[in-house]
Structure formats: structure tokens, C-alpha cells
C-alpha atoms as a PDB file:
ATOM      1  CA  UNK A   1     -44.938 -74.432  -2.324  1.00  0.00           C
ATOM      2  CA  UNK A   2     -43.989 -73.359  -5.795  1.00  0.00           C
ATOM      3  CA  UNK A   3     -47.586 -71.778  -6.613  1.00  0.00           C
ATOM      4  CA  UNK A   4     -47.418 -69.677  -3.733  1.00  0.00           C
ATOM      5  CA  UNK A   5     -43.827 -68.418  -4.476  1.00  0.00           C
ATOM      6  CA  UNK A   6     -45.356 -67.549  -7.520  1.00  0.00           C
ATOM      7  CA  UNK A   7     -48.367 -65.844  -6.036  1.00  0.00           C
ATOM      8  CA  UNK A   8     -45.866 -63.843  -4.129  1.00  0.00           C
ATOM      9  CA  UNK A   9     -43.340 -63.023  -7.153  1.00  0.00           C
ATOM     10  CA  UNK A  10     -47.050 -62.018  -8.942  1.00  0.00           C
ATOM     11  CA  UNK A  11     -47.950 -59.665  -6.448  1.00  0.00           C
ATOM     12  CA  UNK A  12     -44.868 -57.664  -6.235  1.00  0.00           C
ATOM     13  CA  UNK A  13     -44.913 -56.990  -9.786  1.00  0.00           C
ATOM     14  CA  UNK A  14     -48.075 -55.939  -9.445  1.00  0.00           C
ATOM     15  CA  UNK A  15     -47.012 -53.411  -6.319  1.00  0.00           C
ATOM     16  CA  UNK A  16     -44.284 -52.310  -8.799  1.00  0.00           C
ATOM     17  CA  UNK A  17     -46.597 -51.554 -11.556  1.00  0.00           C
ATOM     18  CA  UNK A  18     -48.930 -49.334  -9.625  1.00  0.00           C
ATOM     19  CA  UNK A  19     -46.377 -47.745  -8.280  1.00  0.00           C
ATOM     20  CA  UNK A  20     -45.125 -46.769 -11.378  1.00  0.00           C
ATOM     21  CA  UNK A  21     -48.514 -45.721 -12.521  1.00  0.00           C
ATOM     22  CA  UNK A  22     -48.738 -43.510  -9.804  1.00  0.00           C
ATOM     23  CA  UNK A  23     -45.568 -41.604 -10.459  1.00  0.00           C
ATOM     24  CA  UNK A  24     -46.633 -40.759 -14.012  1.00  0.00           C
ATOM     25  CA  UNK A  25     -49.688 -39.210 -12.900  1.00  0.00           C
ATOM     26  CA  UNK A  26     -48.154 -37.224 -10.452  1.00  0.00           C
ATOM     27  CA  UNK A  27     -45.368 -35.741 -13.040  1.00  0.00           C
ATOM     28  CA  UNK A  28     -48.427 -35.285 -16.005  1.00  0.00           C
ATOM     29  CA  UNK A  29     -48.022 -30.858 -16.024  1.00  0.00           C
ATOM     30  CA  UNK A  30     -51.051 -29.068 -15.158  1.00  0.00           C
ATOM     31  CA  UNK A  31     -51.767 -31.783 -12.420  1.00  0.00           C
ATOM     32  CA  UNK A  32     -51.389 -29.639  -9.610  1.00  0.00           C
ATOM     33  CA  UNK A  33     -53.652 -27.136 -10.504  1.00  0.00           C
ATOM     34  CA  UNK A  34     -56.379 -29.686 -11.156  1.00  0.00           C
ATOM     35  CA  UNK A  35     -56.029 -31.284  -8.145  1.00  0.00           C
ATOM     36  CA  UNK A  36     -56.333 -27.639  -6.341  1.00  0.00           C
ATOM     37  CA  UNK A  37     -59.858 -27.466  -7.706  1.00  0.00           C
ATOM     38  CA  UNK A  38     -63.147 -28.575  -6.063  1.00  0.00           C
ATOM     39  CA  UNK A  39     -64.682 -31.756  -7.833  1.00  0.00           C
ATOM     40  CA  UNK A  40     -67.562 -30.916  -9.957  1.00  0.00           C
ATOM     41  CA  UNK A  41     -71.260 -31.399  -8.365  1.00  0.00           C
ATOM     42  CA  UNK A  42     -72.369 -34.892  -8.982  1.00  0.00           C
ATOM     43  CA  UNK A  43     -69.134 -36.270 -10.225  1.00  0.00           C
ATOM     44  CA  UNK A  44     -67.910 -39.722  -8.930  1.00  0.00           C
ATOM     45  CA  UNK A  45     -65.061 -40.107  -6.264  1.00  0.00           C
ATOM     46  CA  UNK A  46     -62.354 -41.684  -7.764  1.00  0.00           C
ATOM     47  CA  UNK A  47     -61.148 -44.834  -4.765  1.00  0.00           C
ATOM     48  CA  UNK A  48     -58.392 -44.675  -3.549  1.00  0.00           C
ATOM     49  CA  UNK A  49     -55.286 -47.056  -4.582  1.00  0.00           C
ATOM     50  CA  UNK A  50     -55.405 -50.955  -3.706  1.00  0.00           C
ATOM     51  CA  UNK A  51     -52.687 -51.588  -1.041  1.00  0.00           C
ATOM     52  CA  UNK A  52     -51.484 -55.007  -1.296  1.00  0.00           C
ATOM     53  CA  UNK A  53     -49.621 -55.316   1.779  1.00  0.00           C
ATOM     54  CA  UNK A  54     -51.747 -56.753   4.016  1.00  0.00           C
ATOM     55  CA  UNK A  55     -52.399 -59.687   1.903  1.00  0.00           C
ATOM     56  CA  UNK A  56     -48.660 -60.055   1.088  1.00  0.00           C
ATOM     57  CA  UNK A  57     -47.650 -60.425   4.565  1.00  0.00           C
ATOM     58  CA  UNK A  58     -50.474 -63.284   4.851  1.00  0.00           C
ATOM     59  CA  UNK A  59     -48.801 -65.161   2.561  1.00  0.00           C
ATOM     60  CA  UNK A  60     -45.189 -64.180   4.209  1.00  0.00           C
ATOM     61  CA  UNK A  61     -46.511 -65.929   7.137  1.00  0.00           C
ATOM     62  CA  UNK A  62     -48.080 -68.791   5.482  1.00  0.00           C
ATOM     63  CA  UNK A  63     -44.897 -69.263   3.539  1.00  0.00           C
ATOM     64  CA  UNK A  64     -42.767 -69.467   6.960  1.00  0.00           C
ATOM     65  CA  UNK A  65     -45.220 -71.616   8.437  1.00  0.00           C
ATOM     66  CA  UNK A  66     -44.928 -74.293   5.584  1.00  0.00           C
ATOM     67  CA  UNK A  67     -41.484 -73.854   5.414  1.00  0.00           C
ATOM     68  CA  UNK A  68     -40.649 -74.328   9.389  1.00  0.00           C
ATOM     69  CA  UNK A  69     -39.486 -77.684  10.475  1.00  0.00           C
ATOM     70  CA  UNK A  70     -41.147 -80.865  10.805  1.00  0.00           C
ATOM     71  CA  UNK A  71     -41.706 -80.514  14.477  1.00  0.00           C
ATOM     72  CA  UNK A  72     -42.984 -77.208  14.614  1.00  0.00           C
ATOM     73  CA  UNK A  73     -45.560 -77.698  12.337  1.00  0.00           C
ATOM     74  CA  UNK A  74     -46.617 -81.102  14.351  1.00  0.00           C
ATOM     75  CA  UNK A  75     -46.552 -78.949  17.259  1.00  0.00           C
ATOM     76  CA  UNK A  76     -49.093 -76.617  15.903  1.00  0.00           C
ATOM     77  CA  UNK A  77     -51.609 -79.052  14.910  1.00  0.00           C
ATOM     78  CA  UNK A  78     -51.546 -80.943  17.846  1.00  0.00           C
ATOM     79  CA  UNK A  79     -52.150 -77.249  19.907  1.00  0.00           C
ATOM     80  CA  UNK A  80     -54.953 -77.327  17.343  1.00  0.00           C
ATOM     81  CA  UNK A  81     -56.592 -80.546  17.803  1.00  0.00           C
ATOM     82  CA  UNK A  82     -55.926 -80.197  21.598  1.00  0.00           C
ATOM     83  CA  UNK A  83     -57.288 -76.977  22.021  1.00  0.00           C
ATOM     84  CA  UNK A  84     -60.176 -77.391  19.694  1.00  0.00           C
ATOM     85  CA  UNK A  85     -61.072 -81.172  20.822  1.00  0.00           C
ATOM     86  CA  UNK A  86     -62.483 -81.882  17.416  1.00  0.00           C
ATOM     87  CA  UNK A  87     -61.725 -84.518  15.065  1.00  0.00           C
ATOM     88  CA  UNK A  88     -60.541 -82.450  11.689  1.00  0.00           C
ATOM     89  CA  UNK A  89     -59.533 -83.334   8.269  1.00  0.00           C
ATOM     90  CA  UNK A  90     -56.436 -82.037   6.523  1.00  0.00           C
ATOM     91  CA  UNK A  91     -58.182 -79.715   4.619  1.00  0.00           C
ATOM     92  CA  UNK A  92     -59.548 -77.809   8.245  1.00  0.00           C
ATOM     93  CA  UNK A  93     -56.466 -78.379   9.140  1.00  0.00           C
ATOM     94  CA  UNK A  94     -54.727 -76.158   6.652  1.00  0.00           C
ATOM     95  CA  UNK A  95     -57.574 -73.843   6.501  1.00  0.00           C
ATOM     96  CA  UNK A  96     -57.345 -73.400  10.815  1.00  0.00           C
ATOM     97  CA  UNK A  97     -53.370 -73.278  10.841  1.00  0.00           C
ATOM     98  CA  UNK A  98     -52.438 -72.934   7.576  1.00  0.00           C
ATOM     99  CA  UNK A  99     -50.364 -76.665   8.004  1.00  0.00           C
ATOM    100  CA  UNK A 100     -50.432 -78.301   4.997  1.00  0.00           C
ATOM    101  CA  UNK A 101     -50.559 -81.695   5.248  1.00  0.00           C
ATOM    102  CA  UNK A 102     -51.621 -83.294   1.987  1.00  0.00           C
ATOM    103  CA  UNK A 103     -48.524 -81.148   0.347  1.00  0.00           C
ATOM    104  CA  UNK A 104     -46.206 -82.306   3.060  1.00  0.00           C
ATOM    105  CA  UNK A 105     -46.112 -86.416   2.961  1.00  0.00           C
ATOM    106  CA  UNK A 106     -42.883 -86.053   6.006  1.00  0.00           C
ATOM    107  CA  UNK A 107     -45.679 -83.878   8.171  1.00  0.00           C
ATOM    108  CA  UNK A 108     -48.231 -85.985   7.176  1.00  0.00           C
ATOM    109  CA  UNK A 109     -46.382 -89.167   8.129  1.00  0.00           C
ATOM    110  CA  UNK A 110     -45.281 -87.759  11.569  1.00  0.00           C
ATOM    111  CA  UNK A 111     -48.403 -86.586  13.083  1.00  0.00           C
ATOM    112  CA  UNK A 112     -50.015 -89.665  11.911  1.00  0.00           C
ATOM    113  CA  UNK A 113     -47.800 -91.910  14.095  1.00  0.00           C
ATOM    114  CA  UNK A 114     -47.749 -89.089  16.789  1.00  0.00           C
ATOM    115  CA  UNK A 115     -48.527 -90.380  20.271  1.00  0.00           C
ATOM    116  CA  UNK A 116     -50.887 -87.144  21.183  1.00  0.00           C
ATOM    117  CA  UNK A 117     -53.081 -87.740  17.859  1.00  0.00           C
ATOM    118  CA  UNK A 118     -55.302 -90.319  16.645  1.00  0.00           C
ATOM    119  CA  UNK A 119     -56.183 -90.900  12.654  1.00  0.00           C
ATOM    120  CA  UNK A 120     -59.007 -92.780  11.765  1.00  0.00           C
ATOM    121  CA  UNK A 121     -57.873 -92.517   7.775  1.00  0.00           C
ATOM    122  CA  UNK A 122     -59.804 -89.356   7.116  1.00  0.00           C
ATOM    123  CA  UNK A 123     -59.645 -87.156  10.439  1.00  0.00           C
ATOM    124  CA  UNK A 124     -57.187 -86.326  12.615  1.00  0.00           C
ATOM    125  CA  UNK A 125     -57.879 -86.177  16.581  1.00  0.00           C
ATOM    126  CA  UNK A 126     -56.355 -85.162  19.863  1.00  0.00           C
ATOM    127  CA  UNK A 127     -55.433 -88.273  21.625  1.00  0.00           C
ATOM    128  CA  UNK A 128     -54.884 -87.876  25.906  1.00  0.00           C
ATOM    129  CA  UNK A 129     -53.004 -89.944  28.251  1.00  0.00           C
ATOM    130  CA  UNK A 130     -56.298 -91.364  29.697  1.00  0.00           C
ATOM    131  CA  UNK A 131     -59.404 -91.933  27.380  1.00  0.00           C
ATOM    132  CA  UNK A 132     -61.813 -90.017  30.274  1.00  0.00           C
ATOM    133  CA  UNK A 133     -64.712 -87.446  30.022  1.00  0.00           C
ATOM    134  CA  UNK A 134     -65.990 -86.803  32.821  1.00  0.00           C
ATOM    135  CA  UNK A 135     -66.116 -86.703  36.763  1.00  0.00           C
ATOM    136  CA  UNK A 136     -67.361 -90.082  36.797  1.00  0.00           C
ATOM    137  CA  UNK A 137     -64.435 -91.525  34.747  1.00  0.00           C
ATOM    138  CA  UNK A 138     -61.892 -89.638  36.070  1.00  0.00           C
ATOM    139  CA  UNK A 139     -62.787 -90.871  39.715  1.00  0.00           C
ATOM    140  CA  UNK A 140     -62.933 -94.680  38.358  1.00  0.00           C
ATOM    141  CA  UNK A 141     -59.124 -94.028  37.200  1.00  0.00           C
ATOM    142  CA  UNK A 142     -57.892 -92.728  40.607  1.00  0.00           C
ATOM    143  CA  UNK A 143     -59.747 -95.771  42.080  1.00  0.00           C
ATOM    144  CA  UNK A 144     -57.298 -98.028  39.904  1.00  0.00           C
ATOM    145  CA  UNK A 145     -53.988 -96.407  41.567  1.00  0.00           C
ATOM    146  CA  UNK A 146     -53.841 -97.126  45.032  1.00  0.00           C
ATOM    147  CA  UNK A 147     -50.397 -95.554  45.338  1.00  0.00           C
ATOM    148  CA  UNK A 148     -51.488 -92.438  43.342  1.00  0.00           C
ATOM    149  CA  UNK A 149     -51.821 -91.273  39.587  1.00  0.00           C
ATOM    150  CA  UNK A 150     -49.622 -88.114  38.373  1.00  0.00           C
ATOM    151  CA  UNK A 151     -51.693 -84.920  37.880  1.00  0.00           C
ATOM    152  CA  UNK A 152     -50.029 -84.212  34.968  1.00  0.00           C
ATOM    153  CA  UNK A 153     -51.320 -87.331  33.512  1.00  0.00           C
ATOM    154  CA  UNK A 154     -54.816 -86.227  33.841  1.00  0.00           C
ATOM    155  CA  UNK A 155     -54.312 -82.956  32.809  1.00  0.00           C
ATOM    156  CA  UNK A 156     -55.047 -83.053  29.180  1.00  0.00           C
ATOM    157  CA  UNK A 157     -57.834 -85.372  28.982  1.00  0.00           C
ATOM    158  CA  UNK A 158     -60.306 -82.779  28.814  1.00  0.00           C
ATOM    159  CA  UNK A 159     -61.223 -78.912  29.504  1.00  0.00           C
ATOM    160  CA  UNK A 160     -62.388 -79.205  33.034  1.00  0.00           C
ATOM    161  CA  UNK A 161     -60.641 -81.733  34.782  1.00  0.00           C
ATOM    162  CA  UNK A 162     -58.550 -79.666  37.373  1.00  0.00           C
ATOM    163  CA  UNK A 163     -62.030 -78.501  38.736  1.00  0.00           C
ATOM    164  CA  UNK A 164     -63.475 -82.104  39.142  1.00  0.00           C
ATOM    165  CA  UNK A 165     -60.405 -83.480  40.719  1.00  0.00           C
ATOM    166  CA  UNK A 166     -60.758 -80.412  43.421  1.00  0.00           C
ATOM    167  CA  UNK A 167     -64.443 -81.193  43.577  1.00  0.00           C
ATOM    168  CA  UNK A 168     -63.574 -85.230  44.465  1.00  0.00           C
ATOM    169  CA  UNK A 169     -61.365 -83.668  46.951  1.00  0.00           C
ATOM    170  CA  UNK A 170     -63.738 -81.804  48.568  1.00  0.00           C
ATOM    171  CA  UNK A 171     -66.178 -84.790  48.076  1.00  0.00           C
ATOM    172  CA  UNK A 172     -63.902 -86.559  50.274  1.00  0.00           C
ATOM    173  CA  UNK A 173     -63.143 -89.368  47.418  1.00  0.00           C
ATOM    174  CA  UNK A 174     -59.557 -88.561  46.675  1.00  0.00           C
ATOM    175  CA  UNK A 175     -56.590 -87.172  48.341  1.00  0.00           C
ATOM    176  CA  UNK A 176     -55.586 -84.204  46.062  1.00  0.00           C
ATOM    177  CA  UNK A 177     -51.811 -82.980  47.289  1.00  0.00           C
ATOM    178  CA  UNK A 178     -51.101 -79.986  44.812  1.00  0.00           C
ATOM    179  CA  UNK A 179     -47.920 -77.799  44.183  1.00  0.00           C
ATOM    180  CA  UNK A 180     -48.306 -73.702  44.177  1.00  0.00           C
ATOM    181  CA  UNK A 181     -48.791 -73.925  40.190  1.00  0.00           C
ATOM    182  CA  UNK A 182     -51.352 -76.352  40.908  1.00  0.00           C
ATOM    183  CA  UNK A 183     -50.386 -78.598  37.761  1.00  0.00           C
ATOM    184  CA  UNK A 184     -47.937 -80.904  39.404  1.00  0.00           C
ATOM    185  CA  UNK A 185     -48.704 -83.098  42.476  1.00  0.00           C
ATOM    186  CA  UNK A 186     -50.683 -86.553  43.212  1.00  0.00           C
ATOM    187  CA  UNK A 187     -54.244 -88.133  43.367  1.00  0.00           C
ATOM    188  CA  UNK A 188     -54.822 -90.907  45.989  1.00  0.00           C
ATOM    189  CA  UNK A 189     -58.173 -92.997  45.818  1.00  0.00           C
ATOM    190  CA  UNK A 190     -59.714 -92.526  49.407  1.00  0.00           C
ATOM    191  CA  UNK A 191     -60.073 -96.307  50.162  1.00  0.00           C
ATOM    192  CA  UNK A 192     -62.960 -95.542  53.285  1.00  0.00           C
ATOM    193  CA  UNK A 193     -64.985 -92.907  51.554  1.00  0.00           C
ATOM    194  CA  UNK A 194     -64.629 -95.202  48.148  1.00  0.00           C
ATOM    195  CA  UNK A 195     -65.828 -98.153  49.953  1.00  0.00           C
ATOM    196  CA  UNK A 196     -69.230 -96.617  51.114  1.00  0.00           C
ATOM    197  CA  UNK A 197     -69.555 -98.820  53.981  1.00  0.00           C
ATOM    198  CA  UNK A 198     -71.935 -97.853  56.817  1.00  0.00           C
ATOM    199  CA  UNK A 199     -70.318 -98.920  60.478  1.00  0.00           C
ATOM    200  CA  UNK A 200     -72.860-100.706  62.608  1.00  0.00           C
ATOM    201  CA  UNK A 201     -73.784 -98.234  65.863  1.00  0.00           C
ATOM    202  CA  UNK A 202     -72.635-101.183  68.145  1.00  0.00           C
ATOM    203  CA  UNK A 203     -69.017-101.424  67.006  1.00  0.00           C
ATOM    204  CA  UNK A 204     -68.908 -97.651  67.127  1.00  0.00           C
ATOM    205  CA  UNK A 205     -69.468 -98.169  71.032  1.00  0.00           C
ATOM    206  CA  UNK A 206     -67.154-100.458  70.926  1.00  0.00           C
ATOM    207  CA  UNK A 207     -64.543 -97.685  70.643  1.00  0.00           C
ATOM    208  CA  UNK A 208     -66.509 -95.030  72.748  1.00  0.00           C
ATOM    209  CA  UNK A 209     -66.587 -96.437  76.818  1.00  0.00           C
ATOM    210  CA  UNK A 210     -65.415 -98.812  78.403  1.00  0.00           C
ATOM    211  CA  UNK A 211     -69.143 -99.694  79.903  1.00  0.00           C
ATOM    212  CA  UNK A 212     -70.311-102.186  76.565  1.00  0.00           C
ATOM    213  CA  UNK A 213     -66.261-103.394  76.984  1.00  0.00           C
ATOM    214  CA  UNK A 214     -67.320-104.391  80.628  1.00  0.00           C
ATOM    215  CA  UNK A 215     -70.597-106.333  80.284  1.00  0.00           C
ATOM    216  CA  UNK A 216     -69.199-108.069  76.884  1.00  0.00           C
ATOM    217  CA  UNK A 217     -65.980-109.362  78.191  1.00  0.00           C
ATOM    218  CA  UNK A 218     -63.895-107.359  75.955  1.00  0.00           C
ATOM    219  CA  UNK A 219     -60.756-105.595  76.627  1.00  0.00           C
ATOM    220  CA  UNK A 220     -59.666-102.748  73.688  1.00  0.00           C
ATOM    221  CA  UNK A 221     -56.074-101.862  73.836  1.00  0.00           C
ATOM    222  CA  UNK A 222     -56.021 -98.106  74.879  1.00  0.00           C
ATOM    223  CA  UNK A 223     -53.528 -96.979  71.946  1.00  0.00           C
ATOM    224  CA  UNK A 224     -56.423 -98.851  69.479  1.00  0.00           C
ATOM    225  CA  UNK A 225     -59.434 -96.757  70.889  1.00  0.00           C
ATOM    226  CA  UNK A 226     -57.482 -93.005  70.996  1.00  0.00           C
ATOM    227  CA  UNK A 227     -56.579 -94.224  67.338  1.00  0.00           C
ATOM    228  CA  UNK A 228     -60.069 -94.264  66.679  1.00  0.00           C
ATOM    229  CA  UNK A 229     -61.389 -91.748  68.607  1.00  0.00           C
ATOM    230  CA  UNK A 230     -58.694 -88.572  66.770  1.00  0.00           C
ATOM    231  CA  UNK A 231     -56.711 -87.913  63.603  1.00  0.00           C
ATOM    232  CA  UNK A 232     -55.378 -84.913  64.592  1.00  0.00           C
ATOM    233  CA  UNK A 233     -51.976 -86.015  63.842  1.00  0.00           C
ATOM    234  CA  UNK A 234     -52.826 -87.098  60.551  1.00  0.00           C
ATOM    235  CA  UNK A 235     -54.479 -84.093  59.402  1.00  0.00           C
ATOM    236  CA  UNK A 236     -51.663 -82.130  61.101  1.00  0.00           C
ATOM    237  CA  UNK A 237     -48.960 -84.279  58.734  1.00  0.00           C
ATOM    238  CA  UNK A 238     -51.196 -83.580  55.435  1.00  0.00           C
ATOM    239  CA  UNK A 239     -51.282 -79.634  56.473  1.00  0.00           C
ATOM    240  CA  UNK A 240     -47.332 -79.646  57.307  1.00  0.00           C
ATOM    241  CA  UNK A 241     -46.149 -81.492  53.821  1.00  0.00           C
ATOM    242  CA  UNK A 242     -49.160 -79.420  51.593  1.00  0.00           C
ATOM    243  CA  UNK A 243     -47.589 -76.136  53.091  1.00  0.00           C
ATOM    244  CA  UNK A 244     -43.740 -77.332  52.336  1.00  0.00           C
ATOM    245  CA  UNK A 245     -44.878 -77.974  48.525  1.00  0.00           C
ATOM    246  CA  UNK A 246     -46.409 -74.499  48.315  1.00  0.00           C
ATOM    247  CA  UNK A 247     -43.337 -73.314  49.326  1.00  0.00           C
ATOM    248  CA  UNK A 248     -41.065 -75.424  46.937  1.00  0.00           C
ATOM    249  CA  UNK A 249     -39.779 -77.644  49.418  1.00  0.00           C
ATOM    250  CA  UNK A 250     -40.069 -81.445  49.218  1.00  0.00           C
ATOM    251  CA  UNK A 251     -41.059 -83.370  51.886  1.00  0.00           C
ATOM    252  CA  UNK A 252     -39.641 -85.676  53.547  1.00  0.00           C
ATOM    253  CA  UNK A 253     -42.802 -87.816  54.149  1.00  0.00           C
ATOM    254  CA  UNK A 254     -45.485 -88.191  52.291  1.00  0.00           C
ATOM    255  CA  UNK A 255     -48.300 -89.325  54.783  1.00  0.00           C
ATOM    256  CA  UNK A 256     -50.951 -89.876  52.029  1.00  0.00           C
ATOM    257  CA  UNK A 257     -49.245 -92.314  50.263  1.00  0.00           C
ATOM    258  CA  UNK A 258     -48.173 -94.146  53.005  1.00  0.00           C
ATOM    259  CA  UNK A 259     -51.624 -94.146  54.971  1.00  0.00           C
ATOM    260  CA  UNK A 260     -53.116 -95.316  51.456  1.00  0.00           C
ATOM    261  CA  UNK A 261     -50.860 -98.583  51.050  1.00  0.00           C
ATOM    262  CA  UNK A 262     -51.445 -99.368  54.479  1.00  0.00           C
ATOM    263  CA  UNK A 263     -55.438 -99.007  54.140  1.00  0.00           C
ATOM    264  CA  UNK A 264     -55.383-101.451  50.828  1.00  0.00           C
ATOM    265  CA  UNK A 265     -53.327-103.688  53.018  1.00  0.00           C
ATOM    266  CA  UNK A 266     -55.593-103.281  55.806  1.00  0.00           C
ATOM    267  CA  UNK A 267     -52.957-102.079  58.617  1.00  0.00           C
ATOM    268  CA  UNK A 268     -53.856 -99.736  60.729  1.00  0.00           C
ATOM    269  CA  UNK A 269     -50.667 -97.078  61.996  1.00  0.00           C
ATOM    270  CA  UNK A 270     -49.852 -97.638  65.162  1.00  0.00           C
ATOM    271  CA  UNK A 271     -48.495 -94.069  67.308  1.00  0.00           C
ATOM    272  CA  UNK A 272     -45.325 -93.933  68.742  1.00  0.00           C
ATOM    273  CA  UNK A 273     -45.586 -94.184  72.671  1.00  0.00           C
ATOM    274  CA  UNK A 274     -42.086 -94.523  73.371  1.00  0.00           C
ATOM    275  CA  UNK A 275     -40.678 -91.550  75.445  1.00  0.00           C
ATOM    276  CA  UNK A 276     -37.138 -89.990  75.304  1.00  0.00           C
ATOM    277  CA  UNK A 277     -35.421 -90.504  78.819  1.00  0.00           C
ATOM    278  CA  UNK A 278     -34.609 -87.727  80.787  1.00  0.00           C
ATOM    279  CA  UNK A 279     -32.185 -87.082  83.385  1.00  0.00           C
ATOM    280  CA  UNK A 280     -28.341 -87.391  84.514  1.00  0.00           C
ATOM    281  CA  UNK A 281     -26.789 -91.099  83.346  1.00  0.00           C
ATOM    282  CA  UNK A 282     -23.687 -91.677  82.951  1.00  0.00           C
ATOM    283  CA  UNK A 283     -23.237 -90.860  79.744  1.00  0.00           C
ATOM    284  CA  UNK A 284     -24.397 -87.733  79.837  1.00  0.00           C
ATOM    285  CA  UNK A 285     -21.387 -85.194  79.315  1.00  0.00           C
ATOM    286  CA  UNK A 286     -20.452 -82.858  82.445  1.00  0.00           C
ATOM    287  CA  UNK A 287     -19.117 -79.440  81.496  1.00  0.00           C
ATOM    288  CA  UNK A 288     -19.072 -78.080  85.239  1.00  0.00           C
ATOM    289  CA  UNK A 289     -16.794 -81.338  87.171  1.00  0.00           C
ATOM    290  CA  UNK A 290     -14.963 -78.239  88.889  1.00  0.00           C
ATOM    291  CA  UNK A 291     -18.178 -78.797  91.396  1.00  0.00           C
ATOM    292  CA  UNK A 292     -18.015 -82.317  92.646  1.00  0.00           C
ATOM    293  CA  UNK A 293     -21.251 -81.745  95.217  1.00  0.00           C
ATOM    294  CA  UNK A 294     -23.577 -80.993  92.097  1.00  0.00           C
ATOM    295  CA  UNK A 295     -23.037 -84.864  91.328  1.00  0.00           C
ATOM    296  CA  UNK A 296     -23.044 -86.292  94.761  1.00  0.00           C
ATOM    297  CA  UNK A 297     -26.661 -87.785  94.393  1.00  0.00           C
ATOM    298  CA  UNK A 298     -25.498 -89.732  90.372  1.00  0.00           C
ATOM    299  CA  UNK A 299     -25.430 -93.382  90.837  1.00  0.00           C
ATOM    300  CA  UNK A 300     -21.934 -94.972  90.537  1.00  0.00           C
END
């Protein structure tokens, strides 16, 4: 820190000097008439003045780099190593964003026990939630979370992984349910399509007519086989709570979740059959009792 105050304290003496130098020229008499007159044939050029500003202003910004707080300049690095993926040594370090770490033992010391950054006692790496690299990996992690992993925990484990864990989606391997800035939301392992299991033709009958039901004896509750036979509602109750997020409105459901725990469980959701009752009771308030012989026919 001190030899590049002094670099800078250098380098204005030197601006100071030249200006100077240039002044004295300018006042020489007889100057102005030389300078009128065409340069002789085949004489040099003389080049014009050094401008030291642009280097100065470097340093002014390396200066108020190295002289920012602790947690700025851990802040940068880590952007570094994040954005760069590469495992770097102080030295690149400095050189990349001017962070000096073997001057600074309190930067040093920090980013060291940082929990984004990994230091294998000569380089410094970027260090994500989840140690994954690929597709592969990434779908063996949502496999482990039956009630769903945080996007945001997935984000940062390497360049591309937004675009593999909408690829899985439209794999069918995960459930994917995404906000509108598409960086917060929920992955769900897809139990049936992760499973990989091939369903034998005669149990598929089984839930198609009631003919094979017939000449095997079997009776198949009716709410069981239209549960097999559509997931309209399902789908319907995914589209409904994916359009509420887009439009910054929490659900009050969340059907993938719930439809997950009950597949690892193994129960299968059973519809609601049970119809609202219609009709006069007595309960039922009567605005209009100015007209008995509307209410002859209610039971007492």
C-alpha cells in the first residue's frame, strides 16, 4: 500500500514537472514565429507530450479497490472465481481483480474460511451448494428430494444448469414449477418416469373394460378405473398454480408436492364424489314469506 502511494506521489511530480517545462517553452521570444514556419524537408517530428493520466487513474482505482472493505473485496473474488470457474492463485488473483491477497492477511483469512470458496493451500476455487456437473448429476440430486430441492440451490453449480433442469422437465423426469424470473421455484423427482418400469399389457386391461373383469372374477371400483383412465384434473391443478406464480400470486396448493409424497408413500388420490345438496330445507333462508303458497309443497 505504501509503494503505490508512492508511485502515485511520483507521478504527479512528474505531471508537474512537464508541465512546467512546457510553459517555458511556450514564453522562450521568437517562439511564435518559429512555430509559424513549415518544418524543414527531412527533419524529424518531434512526439507529442506523454500524458500520464490514464495510467494515474489505474492506479486511483487500484488504490480504492485495496483500500475498500473486507467484504467487498471478498465479494469480488468470489464473482471472480464464480464467474471464471477456475481454480486461481493469489497472484491471478491480483493480476484479474487487482485484490491483493498476500498484502492483505484479514482478506486473505476471510475468503479462505468463506463458505462459496475452496483453498487447497495454493489455489483458490469457487465452491457451489451442490458438488454437480452435469445433467446426469444434477438429475441424481433431485432423485434424493422427494419433497423437492430449491432452484436457487442449484443455481450456481455450474454455467448451464437452468437449461438441463428445463430439459429433465421436458424429459418427463422432474416436475420443474418456476416463477416469472425463472430463478426461484421447485424441482420434484418424477417417482413413475424415475422408476422406468414397463406395465404388463394385461393389467393395463385390467383398467380398460369390464369384459377381462367379467371372465376373471374381478370387480374394479369405478372411481379406481376413471382414476386411471384421465388426469385431466391434475394437469388442470399444475396449469392453475404455474399461472398464479407467473403472476406473483402464491398458491394455495401446491399439487406437485403433494402428488409426490403420496407416490413415495404409494397412495393413490382418491376424487371427491360427494355432491352439494340442492333444494328448499329448512334451513334455507326465505326472503319472500309475504307468499305463503310458494312454500305449500316444503315438508314440515
Amino acid at each position: 500500500m505504501v509503494g503505490l502511494q508512492q508511485q502515485l506521489t511520483k507521478l504527479t511530480k512528474q505531471q508537474e514537472k512537464c508541465q512546467t517545462t512546457i510553459s517555458t517553452l511556450a514564453s522562450r521570444p521568437g517562439q511564435s514565429k518559429s512555430s509559424a514556419l513549415p518544418p524543414a524537408a527531412g527533419a524529424r517530428t518531434t512526439a507529442p507530450a506523454v500524458k500520464f493520466s490514464i495510467d494515474t487513474e489505474r492506479l486511483q482505482h487500484i488504490n480504492s479497490i485495496r483500500k475498500a472493505p473486507v467484504g467487498a473485496q471478498i465479494k469480488r473474488v468470489i464473482d471472480l472465481l464464480k464467474e471464471t470457474r477456475q481454480a486461481l492463485t493469489p497472484e491471478q488473483i491480483n493480476e484479474a481483480c487487482y485484490v491483493d491477497l498476500n498484502s492483505n492477511k484479514a482478506v486473505f483469512d476471510s475468503l479462505k474460511n468463506n463458505c462459496k470458496a475452496s483453498y487447497d493451500g495454493r489455489r483458490f476455487a469457487y465452491k457451489a451448494t451442490h458438488d454437480i456437473k452435469d445433467k446426469a448429476q444434477l438429475l441424481t440430486l433431485i432423485q434424493k428430494y422427494p419433497e423437492g430441492i430449491h432452484v436457487l440451490e442449484l443455481v450456481d453449480a455450474y454455467p448451464a444448469v437452468m437449461e438441463d433442469l428445463k430439459a429433465l422437465r421436458a424429459e418427463g423426469y422432474i416436475w420443474l414449477l418456476l416463477n416469472s424470473d425463472s430463478q426461484e421455484g421447485t424441482a420434484y423427482p418424477n417417482d413413475q418416469k424415475m422408476v422406468g418400469f414397463k406395465v404388463d399389457d394385461d393389467l393395463k386391461l385390467l383398467f380398460r373394460g369390464d369384459k377381462l373383469h367379467k371372465e376373471m372374477g374381478l370387480k374394479v371400483d369405478d372411481d379406481l378405473k376413471e382414476l386411471c383412465r384421465d388426469d385431466k384434473l391434475l394437469k388442470d391443478m399444475l396449469k392453475i398454480e404455474e399461472e398464479l406464480e407467473k403472476n406473483h400470486m402464491k398458491p394455495a396448493t401446491n399439487t406437485a408436492k403433494r402428488v409426490a409424497a403420496a407416490l413415495v408413500q404409494g397412495i393413490v388420490p382418491k376424487q371427491n364424489t360427494k355432491k352439494k345438496q340442492g333444494g328448499i330445507t329448512k334451513r334455507t333462508k326465505l326472503t319472500n314469506a309475504h307468499l305463503p303458497e310458494l312454500f305449500q309443497n316444503l315438508g314440515s
